[in-house]
C-alpha atoms as a PDB file:
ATOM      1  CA  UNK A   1     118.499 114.829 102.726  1.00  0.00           C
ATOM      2  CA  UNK A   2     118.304 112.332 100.001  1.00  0.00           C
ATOM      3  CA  UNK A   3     116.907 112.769  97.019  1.00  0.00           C
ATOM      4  CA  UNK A   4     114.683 109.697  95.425  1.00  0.00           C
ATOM      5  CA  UNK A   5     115.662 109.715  91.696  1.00  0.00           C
ATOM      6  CA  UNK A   6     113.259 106.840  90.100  1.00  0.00           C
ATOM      7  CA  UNK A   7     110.354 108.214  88.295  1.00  0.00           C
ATOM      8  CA  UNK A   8     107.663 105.685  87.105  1.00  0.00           C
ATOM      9  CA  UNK A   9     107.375 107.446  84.041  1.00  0.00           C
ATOM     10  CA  UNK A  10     110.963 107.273  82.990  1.00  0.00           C
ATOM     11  CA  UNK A  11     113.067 103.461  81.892  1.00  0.00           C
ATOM     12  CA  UNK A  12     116.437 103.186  82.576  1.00  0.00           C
ATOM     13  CA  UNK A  13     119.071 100.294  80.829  1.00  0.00           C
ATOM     14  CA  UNK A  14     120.380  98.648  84.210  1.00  0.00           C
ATOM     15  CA  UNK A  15     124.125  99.122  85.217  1.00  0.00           C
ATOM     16  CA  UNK A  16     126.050  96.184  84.942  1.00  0.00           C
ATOM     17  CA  UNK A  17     129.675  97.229  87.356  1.00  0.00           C
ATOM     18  CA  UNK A  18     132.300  94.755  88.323  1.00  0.00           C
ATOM     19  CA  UNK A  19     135.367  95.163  90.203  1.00  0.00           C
ATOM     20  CA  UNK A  20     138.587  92.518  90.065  1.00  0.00           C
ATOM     21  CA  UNK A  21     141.382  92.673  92.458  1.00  0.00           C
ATOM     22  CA  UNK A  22     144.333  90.726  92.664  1.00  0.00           C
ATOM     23  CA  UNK A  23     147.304  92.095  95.546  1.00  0.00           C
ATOM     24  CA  UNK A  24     150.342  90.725  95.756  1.00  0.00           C
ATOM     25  CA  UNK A  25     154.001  91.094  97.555  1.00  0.00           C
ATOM     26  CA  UNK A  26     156.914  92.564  95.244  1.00  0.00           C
ATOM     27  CA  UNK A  27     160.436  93.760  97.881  1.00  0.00           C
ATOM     28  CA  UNK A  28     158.033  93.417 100.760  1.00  0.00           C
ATOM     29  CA  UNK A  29     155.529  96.006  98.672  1.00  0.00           C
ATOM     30  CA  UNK A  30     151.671  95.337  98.542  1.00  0.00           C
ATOM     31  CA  UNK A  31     149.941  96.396  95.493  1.00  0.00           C
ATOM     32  CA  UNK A  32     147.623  95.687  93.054  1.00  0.00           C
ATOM     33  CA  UNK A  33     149.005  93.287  90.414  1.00  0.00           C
ATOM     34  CA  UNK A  34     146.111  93.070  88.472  1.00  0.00           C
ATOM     35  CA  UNK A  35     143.286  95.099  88.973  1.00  0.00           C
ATOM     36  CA  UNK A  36     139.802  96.123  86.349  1.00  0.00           C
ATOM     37  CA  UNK A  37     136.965  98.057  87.094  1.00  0.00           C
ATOM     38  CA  UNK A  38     133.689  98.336  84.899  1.00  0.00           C
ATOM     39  CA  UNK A  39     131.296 100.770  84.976  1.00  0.00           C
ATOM     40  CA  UNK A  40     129.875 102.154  87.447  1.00  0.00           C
ATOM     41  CA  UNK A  41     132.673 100.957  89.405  1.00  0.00           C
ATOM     42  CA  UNK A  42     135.910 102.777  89.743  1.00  0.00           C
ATOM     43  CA  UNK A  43     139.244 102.521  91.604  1.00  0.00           C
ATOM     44  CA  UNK A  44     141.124 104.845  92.861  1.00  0.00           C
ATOM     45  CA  UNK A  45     145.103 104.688  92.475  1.00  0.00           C
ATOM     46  CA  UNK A  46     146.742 102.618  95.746  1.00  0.00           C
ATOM     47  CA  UNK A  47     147.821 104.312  98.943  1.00  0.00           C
ATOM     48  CA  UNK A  48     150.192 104.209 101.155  1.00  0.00           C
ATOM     49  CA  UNK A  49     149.289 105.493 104.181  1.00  0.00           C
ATOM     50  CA  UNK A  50     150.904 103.289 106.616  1.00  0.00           C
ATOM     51  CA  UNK A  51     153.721 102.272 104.868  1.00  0.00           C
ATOM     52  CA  UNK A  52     154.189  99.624 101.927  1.00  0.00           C
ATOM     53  CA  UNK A  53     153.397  96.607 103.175  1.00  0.00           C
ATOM     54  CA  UNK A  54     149.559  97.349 103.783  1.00  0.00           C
ATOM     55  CA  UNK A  55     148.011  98.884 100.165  1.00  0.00           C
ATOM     56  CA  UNK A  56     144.880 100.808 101.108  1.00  0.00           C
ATOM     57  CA  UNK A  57     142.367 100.673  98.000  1.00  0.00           C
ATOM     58  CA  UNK A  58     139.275 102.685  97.823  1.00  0.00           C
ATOM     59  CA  UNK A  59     136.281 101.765  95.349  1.00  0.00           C
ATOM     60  CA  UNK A  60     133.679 104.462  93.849  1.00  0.00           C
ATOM     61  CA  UNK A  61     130.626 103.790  92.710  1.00  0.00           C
ATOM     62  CA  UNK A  62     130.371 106.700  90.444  1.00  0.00           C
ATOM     63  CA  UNK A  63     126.374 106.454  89.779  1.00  0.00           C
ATOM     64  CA  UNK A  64     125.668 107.133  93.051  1.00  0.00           C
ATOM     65  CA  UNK A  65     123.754 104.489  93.857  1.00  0.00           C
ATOM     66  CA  UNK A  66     121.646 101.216  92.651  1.00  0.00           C
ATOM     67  CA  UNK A  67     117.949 101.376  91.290  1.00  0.00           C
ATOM     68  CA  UNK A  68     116.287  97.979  89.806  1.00  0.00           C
ATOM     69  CA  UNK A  69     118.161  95.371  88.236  1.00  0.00           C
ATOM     70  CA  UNK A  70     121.430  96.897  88.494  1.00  0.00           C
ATOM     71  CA  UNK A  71     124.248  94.282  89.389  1.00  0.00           C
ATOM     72  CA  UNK A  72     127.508  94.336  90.811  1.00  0.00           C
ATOM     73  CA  UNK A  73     129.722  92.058  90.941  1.00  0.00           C
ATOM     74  CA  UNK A  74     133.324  92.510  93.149  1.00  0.00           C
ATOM     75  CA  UNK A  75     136.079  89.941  93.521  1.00  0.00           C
ATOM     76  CA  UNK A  76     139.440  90.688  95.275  1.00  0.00           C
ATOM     77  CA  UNK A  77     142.032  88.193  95.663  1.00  0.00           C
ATOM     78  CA  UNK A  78     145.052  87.818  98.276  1.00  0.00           C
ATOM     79  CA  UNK A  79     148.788  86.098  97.131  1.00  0.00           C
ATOM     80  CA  UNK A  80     150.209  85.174  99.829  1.00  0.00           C
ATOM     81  CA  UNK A  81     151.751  87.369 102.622  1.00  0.00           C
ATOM     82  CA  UNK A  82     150.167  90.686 101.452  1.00  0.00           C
ATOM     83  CA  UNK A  83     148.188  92.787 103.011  1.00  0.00           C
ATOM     84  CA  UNK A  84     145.167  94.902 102.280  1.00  0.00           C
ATOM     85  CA  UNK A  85     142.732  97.580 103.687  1.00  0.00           C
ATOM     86  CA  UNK A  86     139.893  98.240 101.326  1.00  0.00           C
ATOM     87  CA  UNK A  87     136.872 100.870 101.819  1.00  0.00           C
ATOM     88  CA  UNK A  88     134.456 103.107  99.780  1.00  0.00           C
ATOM     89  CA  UNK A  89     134.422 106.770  98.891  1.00  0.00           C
ATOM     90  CA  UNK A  90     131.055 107.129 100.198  1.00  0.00           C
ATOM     91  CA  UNK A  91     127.579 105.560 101.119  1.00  0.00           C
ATOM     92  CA  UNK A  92     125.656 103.198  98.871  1.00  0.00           C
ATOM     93  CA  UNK A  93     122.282 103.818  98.228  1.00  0.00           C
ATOM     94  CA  UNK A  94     119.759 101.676  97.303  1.00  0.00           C
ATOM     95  CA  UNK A  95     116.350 103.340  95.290  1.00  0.00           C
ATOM     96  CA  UNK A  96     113.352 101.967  95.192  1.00  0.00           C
ATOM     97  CA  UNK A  97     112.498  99.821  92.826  1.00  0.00           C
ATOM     98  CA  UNK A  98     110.456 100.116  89.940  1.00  0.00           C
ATOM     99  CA  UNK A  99     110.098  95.794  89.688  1.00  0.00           C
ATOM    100  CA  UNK A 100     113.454  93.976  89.336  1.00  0.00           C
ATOM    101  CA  UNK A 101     115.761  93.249  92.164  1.00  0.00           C
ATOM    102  CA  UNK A 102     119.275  95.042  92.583  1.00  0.00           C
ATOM    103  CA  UNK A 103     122.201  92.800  93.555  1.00  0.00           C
ATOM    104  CA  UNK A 104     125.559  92.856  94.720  1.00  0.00           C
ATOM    105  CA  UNK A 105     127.904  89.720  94.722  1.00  0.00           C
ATOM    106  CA  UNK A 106     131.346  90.082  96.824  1.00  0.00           C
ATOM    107  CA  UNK A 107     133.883  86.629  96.534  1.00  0.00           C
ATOM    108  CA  UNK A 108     136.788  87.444  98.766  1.00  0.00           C
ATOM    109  CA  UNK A 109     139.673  84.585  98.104  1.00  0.00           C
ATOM    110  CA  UNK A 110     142.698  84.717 101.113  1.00  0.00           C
ATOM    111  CA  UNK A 111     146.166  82.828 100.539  1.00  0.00           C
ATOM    112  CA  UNK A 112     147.620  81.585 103.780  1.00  0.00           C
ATOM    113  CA  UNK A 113     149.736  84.431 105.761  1.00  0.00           C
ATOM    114  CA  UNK A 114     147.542  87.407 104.528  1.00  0.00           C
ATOM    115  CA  UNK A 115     145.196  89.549 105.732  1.00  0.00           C
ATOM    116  CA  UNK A 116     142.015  91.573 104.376  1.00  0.00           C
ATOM    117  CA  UNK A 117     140.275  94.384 106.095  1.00  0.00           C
ATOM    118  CA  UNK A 118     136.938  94.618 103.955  1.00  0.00           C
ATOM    119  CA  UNK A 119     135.223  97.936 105.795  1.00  0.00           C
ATOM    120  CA  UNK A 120     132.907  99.596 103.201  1.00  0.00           C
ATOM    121  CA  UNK A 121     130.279 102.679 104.282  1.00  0.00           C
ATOM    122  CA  UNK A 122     127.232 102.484 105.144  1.00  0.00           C
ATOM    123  CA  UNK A 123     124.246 101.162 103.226  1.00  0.00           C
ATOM    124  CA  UNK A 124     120.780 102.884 102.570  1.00  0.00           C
ATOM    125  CA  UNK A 125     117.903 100.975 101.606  1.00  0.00           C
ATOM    126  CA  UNK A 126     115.245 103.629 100.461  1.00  0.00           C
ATOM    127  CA  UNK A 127     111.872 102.073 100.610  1.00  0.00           C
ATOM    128  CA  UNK A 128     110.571 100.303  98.115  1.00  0.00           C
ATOM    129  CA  UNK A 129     113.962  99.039  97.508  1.00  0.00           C
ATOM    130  CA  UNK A 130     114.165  95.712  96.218  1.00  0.00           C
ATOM    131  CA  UNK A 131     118.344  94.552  97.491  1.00  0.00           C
ATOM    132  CA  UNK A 132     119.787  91.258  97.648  1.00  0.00           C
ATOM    133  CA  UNK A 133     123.935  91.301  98.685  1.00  0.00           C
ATOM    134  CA  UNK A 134     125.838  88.220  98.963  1.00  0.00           C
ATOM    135  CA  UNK A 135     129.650  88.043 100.282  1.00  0.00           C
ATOM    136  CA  UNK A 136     131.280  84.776 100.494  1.00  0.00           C
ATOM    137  CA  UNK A 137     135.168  84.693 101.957  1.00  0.00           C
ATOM    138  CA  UNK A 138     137.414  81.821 101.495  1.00  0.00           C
ATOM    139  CA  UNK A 139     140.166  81.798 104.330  1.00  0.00           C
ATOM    140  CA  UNK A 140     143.318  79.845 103.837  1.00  0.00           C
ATOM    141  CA  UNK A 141     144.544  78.901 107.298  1.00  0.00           C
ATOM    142  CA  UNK A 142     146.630  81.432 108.679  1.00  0.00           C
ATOM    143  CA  UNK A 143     144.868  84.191 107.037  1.00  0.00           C
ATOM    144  CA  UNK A 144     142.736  86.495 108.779  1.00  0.00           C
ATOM    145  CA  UNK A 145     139.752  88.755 107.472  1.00  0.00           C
ATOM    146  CA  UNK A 146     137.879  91.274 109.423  1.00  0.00           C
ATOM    147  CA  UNK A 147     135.184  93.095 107.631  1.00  0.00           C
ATOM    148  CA  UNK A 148     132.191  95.110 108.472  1.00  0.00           C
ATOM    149  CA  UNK A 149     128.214  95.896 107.005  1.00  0.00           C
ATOM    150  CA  UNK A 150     126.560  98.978 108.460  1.00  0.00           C
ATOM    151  CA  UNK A 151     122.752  99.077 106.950  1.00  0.00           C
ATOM    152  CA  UNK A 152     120.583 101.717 107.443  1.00  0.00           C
ATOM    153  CA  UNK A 153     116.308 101.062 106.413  1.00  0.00           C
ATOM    154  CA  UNK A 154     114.888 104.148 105.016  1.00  0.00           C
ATOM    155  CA  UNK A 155     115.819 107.968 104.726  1.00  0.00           C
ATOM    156  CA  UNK A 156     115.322 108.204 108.600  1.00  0.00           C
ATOM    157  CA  UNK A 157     116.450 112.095 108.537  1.00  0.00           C
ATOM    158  CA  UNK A 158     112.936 112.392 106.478  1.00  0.00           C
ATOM    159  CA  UNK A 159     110.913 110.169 108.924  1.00  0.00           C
ATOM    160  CA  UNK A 160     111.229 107.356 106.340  1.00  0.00           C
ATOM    161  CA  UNK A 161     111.212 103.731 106.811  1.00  0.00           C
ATOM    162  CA  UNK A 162     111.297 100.654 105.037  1.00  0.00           C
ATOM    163  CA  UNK A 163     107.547  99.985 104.188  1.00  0.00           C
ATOM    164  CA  UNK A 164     107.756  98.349 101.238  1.00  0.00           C
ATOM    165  CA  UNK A 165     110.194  96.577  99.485  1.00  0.00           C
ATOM    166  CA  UNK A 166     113.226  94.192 101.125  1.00  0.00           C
ATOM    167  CA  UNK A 167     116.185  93.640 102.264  1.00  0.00           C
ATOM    168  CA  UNK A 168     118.352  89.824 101.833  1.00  0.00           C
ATOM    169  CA  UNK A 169     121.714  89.676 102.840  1.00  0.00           C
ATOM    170  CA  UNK A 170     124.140  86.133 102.973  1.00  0.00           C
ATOM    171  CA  UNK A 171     127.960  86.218 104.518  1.00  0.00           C
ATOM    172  CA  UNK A 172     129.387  83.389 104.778  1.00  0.00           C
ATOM    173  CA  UNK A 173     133.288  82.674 105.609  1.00  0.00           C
ATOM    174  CA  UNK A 174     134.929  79.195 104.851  1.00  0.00           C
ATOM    175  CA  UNK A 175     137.700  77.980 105.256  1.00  0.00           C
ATOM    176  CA  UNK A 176     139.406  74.365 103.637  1.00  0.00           C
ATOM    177  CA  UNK A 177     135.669  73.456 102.600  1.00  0.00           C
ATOM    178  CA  UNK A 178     134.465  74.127 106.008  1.00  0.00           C
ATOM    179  CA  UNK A 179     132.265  76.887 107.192  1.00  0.00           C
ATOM    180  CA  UNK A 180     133.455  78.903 109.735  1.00  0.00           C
ATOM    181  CA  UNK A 181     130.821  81.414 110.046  1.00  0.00           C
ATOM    182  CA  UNK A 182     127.389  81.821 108.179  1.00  0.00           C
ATOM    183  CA  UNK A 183     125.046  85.116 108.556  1.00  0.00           C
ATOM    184  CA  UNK A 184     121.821  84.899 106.492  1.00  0.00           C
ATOM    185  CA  UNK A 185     119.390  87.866 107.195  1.00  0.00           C
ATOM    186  CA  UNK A 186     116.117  89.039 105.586  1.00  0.00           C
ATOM    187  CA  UNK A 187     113.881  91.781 105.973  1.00  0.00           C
ATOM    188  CA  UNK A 188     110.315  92.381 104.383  1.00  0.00           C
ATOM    189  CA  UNK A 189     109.554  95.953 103.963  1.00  0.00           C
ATOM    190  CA  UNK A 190     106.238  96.919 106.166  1.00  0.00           C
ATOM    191  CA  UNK A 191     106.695  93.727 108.767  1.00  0.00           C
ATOM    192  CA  UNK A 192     106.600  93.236 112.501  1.00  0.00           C
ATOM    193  CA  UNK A 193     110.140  92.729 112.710  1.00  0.00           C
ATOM    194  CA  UNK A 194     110.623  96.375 112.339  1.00  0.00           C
ATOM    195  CA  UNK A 195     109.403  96.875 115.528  1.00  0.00           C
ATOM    196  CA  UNK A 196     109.976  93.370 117.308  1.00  0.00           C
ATOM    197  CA  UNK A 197     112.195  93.561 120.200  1.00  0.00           C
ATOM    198  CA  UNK A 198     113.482  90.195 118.157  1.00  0.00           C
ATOM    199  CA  UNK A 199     114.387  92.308 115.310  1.00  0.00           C
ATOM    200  CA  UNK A 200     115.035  96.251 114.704  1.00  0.00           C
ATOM    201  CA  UNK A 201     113.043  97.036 117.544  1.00  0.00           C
ATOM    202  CA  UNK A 202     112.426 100.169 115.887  1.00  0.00           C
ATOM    203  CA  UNK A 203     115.741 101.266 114.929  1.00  0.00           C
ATOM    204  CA  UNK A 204     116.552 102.179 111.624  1.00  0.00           C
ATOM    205  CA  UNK A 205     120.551 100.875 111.615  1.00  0.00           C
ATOM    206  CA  UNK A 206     121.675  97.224 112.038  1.00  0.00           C
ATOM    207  CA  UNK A 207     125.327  96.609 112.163  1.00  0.00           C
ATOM    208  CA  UNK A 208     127.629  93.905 111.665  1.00  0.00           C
ATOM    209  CA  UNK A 209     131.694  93.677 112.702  1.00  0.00           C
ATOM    210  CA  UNK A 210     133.364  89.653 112.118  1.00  0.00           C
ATOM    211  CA  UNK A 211     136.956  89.063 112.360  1.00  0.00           C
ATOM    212  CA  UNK A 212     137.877  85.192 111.438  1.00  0.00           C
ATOM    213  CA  UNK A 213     141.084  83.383 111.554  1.00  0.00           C
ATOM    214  CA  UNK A 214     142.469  84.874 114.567  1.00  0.00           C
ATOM    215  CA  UNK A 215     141.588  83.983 118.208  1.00  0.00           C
ATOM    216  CA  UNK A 216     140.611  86.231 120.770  1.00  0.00           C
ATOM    217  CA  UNK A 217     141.022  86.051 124.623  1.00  0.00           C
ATOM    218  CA  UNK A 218     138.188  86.760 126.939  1.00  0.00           C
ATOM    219  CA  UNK A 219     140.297  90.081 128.199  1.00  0.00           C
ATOM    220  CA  UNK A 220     140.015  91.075 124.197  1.00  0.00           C
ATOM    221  CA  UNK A 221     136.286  90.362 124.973  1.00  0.00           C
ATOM    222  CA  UNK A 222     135.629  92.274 127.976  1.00  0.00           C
ATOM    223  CA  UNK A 223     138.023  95.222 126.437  1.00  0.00           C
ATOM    224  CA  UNK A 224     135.753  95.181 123.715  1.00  0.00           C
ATOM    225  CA  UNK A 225     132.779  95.631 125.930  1.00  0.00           C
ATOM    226  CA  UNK A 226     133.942  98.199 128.030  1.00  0.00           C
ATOM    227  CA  UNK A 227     134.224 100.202 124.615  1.00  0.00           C
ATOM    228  CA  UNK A 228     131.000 100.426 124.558  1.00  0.00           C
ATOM    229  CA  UNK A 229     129.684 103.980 126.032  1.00  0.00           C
ATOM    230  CA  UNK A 230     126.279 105.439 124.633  1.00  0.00           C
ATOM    231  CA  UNK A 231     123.011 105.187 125.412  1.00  0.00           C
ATOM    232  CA  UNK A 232     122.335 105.419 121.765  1.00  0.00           C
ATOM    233  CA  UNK A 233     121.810 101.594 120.671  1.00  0.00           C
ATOM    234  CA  UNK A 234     122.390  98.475 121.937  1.00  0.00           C
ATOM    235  CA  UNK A 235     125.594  96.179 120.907  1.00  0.00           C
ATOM    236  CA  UNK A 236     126.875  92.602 121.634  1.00  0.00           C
ATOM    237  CA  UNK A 237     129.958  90.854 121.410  1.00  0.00           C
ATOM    238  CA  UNK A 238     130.505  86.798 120.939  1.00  0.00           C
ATOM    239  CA  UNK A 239     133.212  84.742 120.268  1.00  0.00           C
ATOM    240  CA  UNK A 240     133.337  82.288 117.227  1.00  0.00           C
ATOM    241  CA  UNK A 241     134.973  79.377 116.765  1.00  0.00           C
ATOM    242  CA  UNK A 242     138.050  81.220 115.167  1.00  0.00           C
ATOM    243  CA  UNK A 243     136.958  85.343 115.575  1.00  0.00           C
ATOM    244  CA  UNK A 244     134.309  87.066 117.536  1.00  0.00           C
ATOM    245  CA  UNK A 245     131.317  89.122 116.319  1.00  0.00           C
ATOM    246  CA  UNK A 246     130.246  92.725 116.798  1.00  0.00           C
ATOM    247  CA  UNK A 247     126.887  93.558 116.600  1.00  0.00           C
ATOM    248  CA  UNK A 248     124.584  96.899 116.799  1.00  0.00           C
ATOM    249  CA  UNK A 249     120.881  98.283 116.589  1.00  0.00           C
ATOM    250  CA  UNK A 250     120.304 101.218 117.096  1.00  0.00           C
ATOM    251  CA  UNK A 251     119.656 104.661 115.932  1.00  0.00           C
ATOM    252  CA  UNK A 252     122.768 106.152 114.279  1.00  0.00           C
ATOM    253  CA  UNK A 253     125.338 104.596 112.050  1.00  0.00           C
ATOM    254  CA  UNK A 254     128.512 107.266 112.719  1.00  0.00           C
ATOM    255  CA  UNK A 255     127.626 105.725 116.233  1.00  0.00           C
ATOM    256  CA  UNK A 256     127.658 102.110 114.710  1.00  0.00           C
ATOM    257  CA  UNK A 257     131.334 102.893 112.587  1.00  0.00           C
ATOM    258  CA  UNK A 258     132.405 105.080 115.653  1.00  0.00           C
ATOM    259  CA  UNK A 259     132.034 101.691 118.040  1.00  0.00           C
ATOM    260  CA  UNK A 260     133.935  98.991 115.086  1.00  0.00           C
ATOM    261  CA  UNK A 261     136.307 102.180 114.962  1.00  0.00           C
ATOM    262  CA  UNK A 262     137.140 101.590 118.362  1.00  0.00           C
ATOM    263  CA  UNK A 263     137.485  97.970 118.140  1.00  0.00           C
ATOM    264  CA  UNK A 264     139.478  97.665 115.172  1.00  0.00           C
ATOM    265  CA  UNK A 265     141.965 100.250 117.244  1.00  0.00           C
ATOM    266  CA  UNK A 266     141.458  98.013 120.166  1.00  0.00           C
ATOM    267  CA  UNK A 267     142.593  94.701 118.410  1.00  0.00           C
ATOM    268  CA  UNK A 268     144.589  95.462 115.391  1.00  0.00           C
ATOM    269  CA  UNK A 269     147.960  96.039 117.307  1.00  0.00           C
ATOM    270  CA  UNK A 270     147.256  91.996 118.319  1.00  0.00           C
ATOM    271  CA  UNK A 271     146.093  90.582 115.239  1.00  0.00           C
ATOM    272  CA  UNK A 272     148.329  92.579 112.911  1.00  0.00           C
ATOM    273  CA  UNK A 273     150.896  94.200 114.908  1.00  0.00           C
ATOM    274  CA  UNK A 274     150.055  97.643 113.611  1.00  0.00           C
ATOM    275  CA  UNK A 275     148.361 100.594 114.877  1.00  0.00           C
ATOM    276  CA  UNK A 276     145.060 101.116 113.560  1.00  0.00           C
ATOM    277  CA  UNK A 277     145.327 103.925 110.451  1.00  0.00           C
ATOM    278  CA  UNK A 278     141.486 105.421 109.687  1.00  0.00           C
ATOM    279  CA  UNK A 279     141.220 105.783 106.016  1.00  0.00           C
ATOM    280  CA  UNK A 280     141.055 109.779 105.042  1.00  0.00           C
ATOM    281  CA  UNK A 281     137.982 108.961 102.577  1.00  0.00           C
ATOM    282  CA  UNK A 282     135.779 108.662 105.849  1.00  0.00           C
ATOM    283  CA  UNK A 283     137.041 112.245 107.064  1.00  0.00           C
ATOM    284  CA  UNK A 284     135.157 113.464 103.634  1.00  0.00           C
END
């Protein structure tokens, strides 16, 4: 169970974190050639665990979470030919707010023969939450990004969910001035979409899995589908103009990650010639 922290009584000075990434290629080596964290962002060191051409990088938010006002701010960057896998140490959690909107602004930048797995854990929006996140990825052609957003609307182990508050969330993905994919959701804390069959439909987890700049066949398609085993949710696949799209609703988001887990080992030995290597921060 999680604990709501924000008191009415009690004023806190906003946080202000921002992450900066740059990875580059040095004797066929991935790593971070310039990197800076601000509080309450951290990084951890780089890892290896696949080998050195693929730097895994995992980012902790060390306040735990984001009440009103706070802001933060990440922006990695990709020289060309390297290669990069970068997660979180654990959930982020979103309090209620006591007035001012939290926010959280990701610019992912891709040189041409690169790629960028962006697979973060799982959000909570408490309600009352007040949560605006915006990700925009530029995609040199040739590149290829696959990333993932696993949301979960209100402490649903307590019977919680989101009443009051909302929920905005913008991904776009562009590539030479063009958009190849735009995703702009919104969700008003006590509304019929909660329950429309045209929204959560009751479910408290909403799910998201893109991959862009690499085209799949309709036998990665029906693979894809045929993944898909539990009664616990309901998922869809579609093809884009250069990617396909993963989506879930449903009640559980370890079913949610466990389902993209499954894809990403279904497709990453095409797109990247590499076995699929799970992170050991979601093991913790």
């Amino acid at each position: 169970m999680i604990a709501d922290p924000i008191s009415p009584s009690l004023s806190f000075q906003p946080w202000q974190g921002s992450v900066h990434l740059l990875y580059t290629v040095r004797q066929g080596k991935t790593l971070p050639q310039r990197s800076y964290a601000q509080a309450p962002l951290k990084l951890q060191r780089p890892l290896y665990p696949e080998g050195e051409e693929i730097c895994h990088s995992i980012l902790v938010h060390t306040a735990g979470g984001m009440a009103a006002g706070d802001s933060l701010e990440t922006t990695v960057g990709m020289e060309p030919g390297s290669r990069a896998l970068v997660t979180t140490a654990a959930a982020n959690k979103i309090y209620r707010s006591t007035g001012e909107t939290a926010q959280q602004i990701t610019h992912l930048s891709l040189s041409p023969s690169t790629c960028l797995e962006w697979f973060p854990q799982e959000t909570i929006v408490f309600s009352g939450a007040q949560f605006h996140q915006q990700t925009r990825v530029d995609l040199a052609p040739g590149a290829i990004w696959v990333g993932w957003d696993i949301t979960r609307f209100g402490r649903s182990a307590r019977g919680e969910t989101l009443q009051q508050g909302h929920w905005r969330s913008h991904l776009e993905v562009w590539q030479s001035g063009i958009p190849l994919w735009c995703d702009r959701q919104f969700l008003q804390g006590g509304s019929d979409v909660l329950t429309s069959p045209h929204g959560l439909n009751g479910h408290p987890v909403i799910a998201t899995l893109a991959l862009l700049g690499w085209n799949p066949t309709a036998d990665h398609l029906e693979a894809i589908r045929a993944l898909w085993h539990s009664s616990g949710g309901e998922v869809g696949v579609t093809r884009l103009q250069q990617g396909l799209l993963c989506r879930y609703r449903g009640p559980s988001s370890q079913l949610a990650r466990r389902w993209f887990g499954a894809v990403w080992e279904q497709l990453r030995p095409d797109y990247l010639n590499r076995p699929a290597c799970f992170p050991r921060a979601w093991a913790i």
